[in-house]
PDB file of N, CA and C in Angstrom:
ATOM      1  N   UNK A   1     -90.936 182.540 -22.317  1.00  0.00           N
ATOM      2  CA  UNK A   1     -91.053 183.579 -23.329  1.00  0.00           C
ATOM      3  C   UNK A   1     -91.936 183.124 -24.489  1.00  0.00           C
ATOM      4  N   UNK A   2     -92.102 181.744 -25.117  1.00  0.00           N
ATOM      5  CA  UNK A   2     -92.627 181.522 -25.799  1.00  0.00           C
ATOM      6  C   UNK A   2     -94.032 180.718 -25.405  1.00  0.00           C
ATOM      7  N   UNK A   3     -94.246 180.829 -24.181  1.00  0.00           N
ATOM      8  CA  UNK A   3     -95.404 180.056 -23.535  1.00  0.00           C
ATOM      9  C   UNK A   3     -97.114 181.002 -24.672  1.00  0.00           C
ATOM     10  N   UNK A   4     -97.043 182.276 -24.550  1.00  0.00           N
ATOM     11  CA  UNK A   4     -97.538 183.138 -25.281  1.00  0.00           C
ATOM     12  C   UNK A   4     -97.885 182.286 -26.833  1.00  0.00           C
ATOM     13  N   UNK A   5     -97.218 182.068 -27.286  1.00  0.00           N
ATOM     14  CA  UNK A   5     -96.656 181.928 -28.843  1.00  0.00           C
ATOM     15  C   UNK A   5     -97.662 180.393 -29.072  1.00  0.00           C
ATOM     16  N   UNK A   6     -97.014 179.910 -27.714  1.00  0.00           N
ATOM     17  CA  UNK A   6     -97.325 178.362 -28.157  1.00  0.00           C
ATOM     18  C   UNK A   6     -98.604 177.916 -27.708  1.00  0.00           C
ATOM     19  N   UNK A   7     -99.120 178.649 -26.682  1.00  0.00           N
ATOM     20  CA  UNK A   7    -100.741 178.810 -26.475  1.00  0.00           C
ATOM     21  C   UNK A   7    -101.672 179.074 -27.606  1.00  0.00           C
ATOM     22  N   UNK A   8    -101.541 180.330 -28.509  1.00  0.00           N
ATOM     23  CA  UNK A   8    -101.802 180.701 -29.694  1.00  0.00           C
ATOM     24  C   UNK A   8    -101.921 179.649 -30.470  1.00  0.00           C
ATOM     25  N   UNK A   9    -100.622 178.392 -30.435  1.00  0.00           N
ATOM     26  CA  UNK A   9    -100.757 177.577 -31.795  1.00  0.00           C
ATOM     27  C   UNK A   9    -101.387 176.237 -31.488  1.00  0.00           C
ATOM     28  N   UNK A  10    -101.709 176.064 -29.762  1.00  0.00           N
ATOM     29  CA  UNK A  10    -102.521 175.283 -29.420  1.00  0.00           C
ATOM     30  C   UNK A  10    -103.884 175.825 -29.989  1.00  0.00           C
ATOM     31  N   UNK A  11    -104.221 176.680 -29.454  1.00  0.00           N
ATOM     32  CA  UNK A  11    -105.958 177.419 -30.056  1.00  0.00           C
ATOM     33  C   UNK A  11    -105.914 177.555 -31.527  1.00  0.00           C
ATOM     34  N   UNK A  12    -105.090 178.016 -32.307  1.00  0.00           N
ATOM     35  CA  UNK A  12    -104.907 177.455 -33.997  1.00  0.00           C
ATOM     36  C   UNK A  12    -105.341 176.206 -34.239  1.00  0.00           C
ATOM     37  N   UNK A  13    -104.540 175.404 -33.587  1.00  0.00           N
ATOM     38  CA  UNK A  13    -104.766 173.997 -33.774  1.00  0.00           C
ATOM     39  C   UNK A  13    -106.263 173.521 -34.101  1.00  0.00           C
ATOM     40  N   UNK A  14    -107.070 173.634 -32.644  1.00  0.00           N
ATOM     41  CA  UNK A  14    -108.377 173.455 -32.332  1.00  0.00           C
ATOM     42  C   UNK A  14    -109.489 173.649 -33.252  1.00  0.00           C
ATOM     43  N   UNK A  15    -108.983 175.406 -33.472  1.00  0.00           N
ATOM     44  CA  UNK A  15    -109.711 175.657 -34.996  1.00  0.00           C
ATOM     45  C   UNK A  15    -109.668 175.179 -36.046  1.00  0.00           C
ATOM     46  N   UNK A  16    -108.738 174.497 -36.058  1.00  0.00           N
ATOM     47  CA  UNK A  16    -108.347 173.385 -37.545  1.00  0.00           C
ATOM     48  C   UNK A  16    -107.847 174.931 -38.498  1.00  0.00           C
ATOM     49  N   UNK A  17    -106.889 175.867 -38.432  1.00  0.00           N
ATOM     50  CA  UNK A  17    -106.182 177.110 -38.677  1.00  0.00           C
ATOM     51  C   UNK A  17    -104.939 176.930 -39.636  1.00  0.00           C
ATOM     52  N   UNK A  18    -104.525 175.333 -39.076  1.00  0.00           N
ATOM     53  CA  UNK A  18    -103.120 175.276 -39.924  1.00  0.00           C
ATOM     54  C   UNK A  18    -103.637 173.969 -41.424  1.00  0.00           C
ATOM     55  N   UNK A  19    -103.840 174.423 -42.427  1.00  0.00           N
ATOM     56  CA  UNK A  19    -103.763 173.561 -43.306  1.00  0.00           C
ATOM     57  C   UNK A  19    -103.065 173.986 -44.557  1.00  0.00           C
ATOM     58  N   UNK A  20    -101.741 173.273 -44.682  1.00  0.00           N
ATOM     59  CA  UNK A  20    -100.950 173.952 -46.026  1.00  0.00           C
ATOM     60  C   UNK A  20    -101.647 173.604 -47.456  1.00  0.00           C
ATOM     61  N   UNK A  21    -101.151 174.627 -47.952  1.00  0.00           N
ATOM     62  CA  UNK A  21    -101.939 174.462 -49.552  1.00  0.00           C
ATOM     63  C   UNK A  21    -100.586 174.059 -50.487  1.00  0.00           C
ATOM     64  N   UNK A  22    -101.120 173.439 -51.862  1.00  0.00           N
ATOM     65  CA  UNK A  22    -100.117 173.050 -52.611  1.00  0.00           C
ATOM     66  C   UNK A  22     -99.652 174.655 -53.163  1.00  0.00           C
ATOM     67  N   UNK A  23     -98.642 174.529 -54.049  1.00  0.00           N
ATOM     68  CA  UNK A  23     -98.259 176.215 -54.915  1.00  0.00           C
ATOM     69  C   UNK A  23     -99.398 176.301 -55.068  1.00  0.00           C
ATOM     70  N   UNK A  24    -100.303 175.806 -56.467  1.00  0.00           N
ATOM     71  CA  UNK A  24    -101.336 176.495 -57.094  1.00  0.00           C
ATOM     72  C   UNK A  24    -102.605 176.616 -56.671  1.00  0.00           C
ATOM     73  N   UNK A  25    -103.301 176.578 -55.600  1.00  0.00           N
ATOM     74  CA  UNK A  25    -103.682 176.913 -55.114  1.00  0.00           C
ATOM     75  C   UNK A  25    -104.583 177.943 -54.805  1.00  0.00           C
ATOM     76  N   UNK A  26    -105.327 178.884 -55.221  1.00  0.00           N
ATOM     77  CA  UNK A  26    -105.640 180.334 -55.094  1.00  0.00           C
ATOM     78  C   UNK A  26    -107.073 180.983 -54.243  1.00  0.00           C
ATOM     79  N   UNK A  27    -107.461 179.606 -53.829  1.00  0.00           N
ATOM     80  CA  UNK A  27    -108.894 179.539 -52.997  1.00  0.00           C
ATOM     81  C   UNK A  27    -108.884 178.663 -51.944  1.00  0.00           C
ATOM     82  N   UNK A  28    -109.590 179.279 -50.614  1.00  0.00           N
ATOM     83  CA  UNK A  28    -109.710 178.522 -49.226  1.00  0.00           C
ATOM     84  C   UNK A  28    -110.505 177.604 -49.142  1.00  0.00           C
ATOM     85  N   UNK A  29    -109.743 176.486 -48.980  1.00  0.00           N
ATOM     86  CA  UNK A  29    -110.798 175.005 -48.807  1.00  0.00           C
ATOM     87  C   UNK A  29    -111.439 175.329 -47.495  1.00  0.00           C
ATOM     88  N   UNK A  30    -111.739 176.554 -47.013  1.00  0.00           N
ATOM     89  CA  UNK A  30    -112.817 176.797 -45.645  1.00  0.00           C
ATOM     90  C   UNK A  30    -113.890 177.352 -46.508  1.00  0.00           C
ATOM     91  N   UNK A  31    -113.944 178.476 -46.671  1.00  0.00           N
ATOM     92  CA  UNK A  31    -115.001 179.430 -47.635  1.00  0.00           C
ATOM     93  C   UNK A  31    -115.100 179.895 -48.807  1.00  0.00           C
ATOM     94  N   UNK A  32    -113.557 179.256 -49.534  1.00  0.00           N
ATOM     95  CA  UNK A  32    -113.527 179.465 -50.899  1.00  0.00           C
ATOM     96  C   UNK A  32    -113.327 180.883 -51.176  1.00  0.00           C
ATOM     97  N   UNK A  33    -113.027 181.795 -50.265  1.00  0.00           N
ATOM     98  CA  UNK A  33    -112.291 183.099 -50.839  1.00  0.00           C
ATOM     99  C   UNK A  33    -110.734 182.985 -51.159  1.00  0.00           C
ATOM    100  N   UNK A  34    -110.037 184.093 -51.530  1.00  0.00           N
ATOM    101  CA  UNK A  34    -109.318 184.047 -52.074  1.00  0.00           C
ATOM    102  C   UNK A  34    -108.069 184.311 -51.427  1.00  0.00           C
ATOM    103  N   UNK A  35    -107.439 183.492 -51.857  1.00  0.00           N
ATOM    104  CA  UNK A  35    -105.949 183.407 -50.719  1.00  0.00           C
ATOM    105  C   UNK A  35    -105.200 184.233 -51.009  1.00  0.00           C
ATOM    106  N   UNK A  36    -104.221 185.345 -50.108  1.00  0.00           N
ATOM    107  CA  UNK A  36    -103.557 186.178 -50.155  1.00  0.00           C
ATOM    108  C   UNK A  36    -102.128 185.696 -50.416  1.00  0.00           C
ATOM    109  N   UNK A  37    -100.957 186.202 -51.042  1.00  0.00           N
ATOM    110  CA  UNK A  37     -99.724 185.428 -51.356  1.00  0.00           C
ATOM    111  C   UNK A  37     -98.772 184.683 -50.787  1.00  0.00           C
ATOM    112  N   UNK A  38     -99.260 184.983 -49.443  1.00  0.00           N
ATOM    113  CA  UNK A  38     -98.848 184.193 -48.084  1.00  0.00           C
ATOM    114  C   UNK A  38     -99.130 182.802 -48.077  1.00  0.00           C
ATOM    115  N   UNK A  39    -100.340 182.950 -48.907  1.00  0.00           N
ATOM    116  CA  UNK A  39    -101.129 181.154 -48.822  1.00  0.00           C
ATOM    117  C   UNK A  39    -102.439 181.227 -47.494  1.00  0.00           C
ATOM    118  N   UNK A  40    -102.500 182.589 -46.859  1.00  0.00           N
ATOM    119  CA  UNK A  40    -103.695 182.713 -45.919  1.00  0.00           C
ATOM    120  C   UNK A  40    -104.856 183.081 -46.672  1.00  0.00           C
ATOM    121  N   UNK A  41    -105.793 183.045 -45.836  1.00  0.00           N
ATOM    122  CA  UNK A  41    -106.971 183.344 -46.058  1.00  0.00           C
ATOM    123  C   UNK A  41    -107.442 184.872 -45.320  1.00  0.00           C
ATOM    124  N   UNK A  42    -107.446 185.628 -45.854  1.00  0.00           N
ATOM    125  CA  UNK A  42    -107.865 186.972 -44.946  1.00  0.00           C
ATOM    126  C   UNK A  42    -109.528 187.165 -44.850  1.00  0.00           C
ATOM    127  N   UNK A  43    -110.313 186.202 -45.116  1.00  0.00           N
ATOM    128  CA  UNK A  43    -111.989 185.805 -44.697  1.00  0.00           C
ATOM    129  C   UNK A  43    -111.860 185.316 -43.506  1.00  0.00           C
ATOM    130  N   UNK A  44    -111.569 184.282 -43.784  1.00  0.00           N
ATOM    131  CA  UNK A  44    -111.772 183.307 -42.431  1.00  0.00           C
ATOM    132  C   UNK A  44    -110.570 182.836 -41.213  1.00  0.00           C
ATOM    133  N   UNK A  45    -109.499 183.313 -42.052  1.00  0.00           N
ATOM    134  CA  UNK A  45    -108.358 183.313 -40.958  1.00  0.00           C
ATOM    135  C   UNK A  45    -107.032 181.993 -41.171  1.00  0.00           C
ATOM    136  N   UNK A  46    -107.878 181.355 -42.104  1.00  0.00           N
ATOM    137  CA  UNK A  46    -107.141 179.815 -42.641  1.00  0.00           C
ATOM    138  C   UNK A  46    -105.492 180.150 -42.662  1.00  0.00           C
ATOM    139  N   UNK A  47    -104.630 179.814 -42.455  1.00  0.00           N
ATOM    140  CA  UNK A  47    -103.309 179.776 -42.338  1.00  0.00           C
ATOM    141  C   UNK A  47    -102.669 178.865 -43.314  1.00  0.00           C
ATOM    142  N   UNK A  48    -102.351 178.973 -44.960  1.00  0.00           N
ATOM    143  CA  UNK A  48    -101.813 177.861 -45.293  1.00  0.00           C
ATOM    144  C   UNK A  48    -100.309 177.461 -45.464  1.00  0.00           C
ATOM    145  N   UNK A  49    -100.254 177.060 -44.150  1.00  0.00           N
ATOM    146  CA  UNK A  49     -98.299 176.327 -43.800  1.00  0.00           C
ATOM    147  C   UNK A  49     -98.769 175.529 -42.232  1.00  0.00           C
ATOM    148  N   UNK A  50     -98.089 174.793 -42.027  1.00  0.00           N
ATOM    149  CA  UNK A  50     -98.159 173.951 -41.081  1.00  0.00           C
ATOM    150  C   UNK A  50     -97.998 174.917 -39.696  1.00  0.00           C
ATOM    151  N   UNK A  51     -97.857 174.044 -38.682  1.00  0.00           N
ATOM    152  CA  UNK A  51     -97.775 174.503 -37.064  1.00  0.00           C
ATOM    153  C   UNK A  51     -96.444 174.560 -37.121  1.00  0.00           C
ATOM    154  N   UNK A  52     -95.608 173.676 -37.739  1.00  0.00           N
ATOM    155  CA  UNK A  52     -93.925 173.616 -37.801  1.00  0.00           C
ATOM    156  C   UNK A  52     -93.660 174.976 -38.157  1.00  0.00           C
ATOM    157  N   UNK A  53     -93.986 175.555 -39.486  1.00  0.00           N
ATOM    158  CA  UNK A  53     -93.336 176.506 -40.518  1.00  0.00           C
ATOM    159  C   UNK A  53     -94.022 177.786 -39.181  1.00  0.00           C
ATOM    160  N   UNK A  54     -95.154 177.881 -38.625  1.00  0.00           N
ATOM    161  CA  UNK A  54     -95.194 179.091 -38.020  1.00  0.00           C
ATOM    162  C   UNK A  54     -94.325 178.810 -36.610  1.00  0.00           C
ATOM    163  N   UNK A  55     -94.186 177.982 -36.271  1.00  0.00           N
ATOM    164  CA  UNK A  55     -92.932 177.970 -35.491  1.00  0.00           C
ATOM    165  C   UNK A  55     -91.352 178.454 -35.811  1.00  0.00           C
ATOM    166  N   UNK A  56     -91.015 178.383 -36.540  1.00  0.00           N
ATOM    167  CA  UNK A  56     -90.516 178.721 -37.327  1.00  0.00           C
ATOM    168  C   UNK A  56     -90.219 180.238 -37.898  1.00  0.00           C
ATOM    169  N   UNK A  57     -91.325 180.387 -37.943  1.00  0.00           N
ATOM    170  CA  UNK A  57     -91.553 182.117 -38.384  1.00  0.00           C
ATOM    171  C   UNK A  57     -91.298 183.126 -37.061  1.00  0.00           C
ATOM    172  N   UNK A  58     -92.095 182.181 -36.326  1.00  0.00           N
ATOM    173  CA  UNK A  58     -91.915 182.663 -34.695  1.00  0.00           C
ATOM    174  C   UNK A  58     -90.128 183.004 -33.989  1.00  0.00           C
ATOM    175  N   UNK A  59     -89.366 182.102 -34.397  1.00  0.00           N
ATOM    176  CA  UNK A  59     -88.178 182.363 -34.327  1.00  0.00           C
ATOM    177  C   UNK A  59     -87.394 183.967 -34.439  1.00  0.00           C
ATOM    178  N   UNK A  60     -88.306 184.129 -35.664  1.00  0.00           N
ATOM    179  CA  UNK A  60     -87.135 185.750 -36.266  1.00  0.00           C
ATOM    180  C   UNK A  60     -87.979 186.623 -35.117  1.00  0.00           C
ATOM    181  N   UNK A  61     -89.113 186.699 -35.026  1.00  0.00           N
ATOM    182  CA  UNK A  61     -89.502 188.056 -34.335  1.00  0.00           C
ATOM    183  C   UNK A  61     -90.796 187.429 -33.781  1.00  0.00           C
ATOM    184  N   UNK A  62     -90.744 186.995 -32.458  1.00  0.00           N
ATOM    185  CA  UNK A  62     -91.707 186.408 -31.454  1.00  0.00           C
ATOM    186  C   UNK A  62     -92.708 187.505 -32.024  1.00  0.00           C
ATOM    187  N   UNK A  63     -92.780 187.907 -31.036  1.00  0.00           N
ATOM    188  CA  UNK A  63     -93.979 189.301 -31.269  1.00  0.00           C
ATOM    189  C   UNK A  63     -94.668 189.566 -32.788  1.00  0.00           C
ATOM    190  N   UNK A  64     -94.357 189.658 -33.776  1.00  0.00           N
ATOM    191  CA  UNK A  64     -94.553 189.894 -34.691  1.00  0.00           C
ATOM    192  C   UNK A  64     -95.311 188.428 -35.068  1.00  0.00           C
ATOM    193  N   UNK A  65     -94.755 186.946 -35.027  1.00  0.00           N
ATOM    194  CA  UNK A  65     -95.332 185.978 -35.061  1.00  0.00           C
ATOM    195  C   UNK A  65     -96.786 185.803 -34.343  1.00  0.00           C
ATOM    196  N   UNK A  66     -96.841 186.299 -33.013  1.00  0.00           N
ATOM    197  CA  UNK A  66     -97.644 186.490 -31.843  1.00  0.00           C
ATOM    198  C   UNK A  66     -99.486 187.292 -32.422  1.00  0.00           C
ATOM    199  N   UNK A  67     -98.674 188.695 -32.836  1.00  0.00           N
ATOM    200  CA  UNK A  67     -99.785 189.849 -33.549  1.00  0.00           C
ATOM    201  C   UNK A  67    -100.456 188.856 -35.016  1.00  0.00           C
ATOM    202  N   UNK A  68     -99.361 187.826 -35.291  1.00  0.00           N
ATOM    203  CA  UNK A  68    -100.395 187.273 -36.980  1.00  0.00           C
ATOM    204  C   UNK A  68    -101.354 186.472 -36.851  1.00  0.00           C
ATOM    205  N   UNK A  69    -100.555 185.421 -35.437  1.00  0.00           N
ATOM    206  CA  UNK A  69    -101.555 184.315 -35.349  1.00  0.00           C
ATOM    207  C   UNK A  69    -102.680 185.251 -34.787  1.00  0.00           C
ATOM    208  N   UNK A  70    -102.451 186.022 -33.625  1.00  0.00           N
ATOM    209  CA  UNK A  70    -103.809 186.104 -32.982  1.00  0.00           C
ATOM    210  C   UNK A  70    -105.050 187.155 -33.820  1.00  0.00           C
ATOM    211  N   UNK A  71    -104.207 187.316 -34.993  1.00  0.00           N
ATOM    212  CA  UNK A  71    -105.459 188.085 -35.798  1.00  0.00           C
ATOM    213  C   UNK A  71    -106.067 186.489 -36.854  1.00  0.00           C
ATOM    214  N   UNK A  72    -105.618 186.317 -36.966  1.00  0.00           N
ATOM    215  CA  UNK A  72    -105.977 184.899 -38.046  1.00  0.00           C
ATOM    216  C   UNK A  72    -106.991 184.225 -36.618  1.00  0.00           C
ATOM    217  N   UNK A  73    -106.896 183.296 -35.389  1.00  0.00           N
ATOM    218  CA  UNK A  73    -107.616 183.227 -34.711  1.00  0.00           C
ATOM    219  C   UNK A  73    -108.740 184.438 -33.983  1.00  0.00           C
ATOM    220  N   UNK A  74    -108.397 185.162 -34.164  1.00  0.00           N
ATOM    221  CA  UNK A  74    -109.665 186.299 -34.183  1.00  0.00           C
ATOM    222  C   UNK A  74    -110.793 186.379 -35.371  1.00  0.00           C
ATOM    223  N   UNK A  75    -110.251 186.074 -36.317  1.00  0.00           N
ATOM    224  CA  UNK A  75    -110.728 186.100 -37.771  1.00  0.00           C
ATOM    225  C   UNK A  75    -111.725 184.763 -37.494  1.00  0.00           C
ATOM    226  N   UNK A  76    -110.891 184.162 -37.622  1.00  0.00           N
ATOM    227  CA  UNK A  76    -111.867 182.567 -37.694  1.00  0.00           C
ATOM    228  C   UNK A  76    -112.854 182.770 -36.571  1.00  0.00           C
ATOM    229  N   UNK A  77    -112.894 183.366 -35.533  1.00  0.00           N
ATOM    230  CA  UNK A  77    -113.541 183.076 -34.381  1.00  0.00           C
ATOM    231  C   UNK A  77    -114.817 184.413 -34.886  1.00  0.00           C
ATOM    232  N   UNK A  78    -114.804 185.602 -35.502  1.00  0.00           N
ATOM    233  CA  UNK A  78    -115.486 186.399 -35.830  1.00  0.00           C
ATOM    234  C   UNK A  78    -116.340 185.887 -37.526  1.00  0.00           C
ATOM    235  N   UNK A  79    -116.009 184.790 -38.095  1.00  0.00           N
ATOM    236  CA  UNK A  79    -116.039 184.649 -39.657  1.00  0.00           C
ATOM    237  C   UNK A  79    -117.538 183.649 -39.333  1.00  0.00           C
ATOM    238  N   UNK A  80    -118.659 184.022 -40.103  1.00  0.00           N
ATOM    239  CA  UNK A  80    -119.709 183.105 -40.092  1.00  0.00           C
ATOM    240  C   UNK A  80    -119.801 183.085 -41.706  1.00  0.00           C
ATOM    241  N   UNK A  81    -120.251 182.300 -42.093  1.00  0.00           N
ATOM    242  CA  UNK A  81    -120.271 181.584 -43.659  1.00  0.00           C
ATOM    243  C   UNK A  81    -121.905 182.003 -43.975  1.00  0.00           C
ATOM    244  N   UNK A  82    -121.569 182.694 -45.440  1.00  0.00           N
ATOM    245  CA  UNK A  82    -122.839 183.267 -46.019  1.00  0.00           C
ATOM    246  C   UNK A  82    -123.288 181.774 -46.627  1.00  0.00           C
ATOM    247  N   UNK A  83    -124.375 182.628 -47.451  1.00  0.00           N
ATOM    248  CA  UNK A  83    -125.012 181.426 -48.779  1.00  0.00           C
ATOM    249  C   UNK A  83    -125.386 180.152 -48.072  1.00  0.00           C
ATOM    250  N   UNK A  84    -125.028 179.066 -48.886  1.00  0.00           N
ATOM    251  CA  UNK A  84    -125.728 177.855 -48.750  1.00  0.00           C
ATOM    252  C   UNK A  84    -125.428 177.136 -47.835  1.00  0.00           C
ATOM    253  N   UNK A  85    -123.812 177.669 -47.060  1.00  0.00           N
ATOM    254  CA  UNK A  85    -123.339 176.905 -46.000  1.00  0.00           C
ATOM    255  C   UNK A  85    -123.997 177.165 -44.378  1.00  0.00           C
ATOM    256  N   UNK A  86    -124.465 178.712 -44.601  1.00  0.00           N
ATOM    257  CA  UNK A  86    -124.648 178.944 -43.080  1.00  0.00           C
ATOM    258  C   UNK A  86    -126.332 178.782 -43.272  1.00  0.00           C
ATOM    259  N   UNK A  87    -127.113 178.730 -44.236  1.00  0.00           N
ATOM    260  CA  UNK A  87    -128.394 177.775 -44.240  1.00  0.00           C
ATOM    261  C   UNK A  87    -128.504 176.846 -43.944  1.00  0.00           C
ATOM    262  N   UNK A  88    -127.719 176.073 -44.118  1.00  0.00           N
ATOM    263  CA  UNK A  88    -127.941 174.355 -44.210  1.00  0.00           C
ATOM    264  C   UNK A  88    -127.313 174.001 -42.349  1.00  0.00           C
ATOM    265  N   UNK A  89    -127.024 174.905 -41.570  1.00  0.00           N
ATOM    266  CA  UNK A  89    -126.253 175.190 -39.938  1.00  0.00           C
ATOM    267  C   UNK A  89    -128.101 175.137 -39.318  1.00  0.00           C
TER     268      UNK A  89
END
């Protein structure tokens, strides 16, 4: 049942997806937009809480855990970096 779930947080992984932020915090050490109150990144897909804590989350409502990651790895996988970063690529 959770083979689904845990595939997802293998491919998170890869992307480098899980990096927690301290409280204060308010910008993505990926692209420097602005983190939503979750501690994510809704630019680039950044996830800030560990692989543990979305395990975790995964507990109360598989599915619902399932639909977040795979938009956050959709995100990152669709997100190309403006300005000076995707020049210097």
């Amino acid at each position: 049942m959770t083979d689904g779930f845990d595939t997802l947080v293998a491919e998170a992984e890869t992307l480098g997806l899980f990096k927690p932020h301290t409280a204060f915090e308010v910008h993505c050490a990926n692209c420097h937009g602005r983190l939503n109150p979750r501690g994510d990144c809704d630019t680039c897909g950044l996830i800030g809480r560990s692989a543990a804590d979305a395990r975790k989350r995964a507990g109360g409502d598989l599915a619902a855990a399932e639909k977040w990651l795979g938009a956050a790895i959709a995100k990152r996988k669709a997100y190309r970096p403006s300005g000076k970063a995707a020049r210097e690529e």
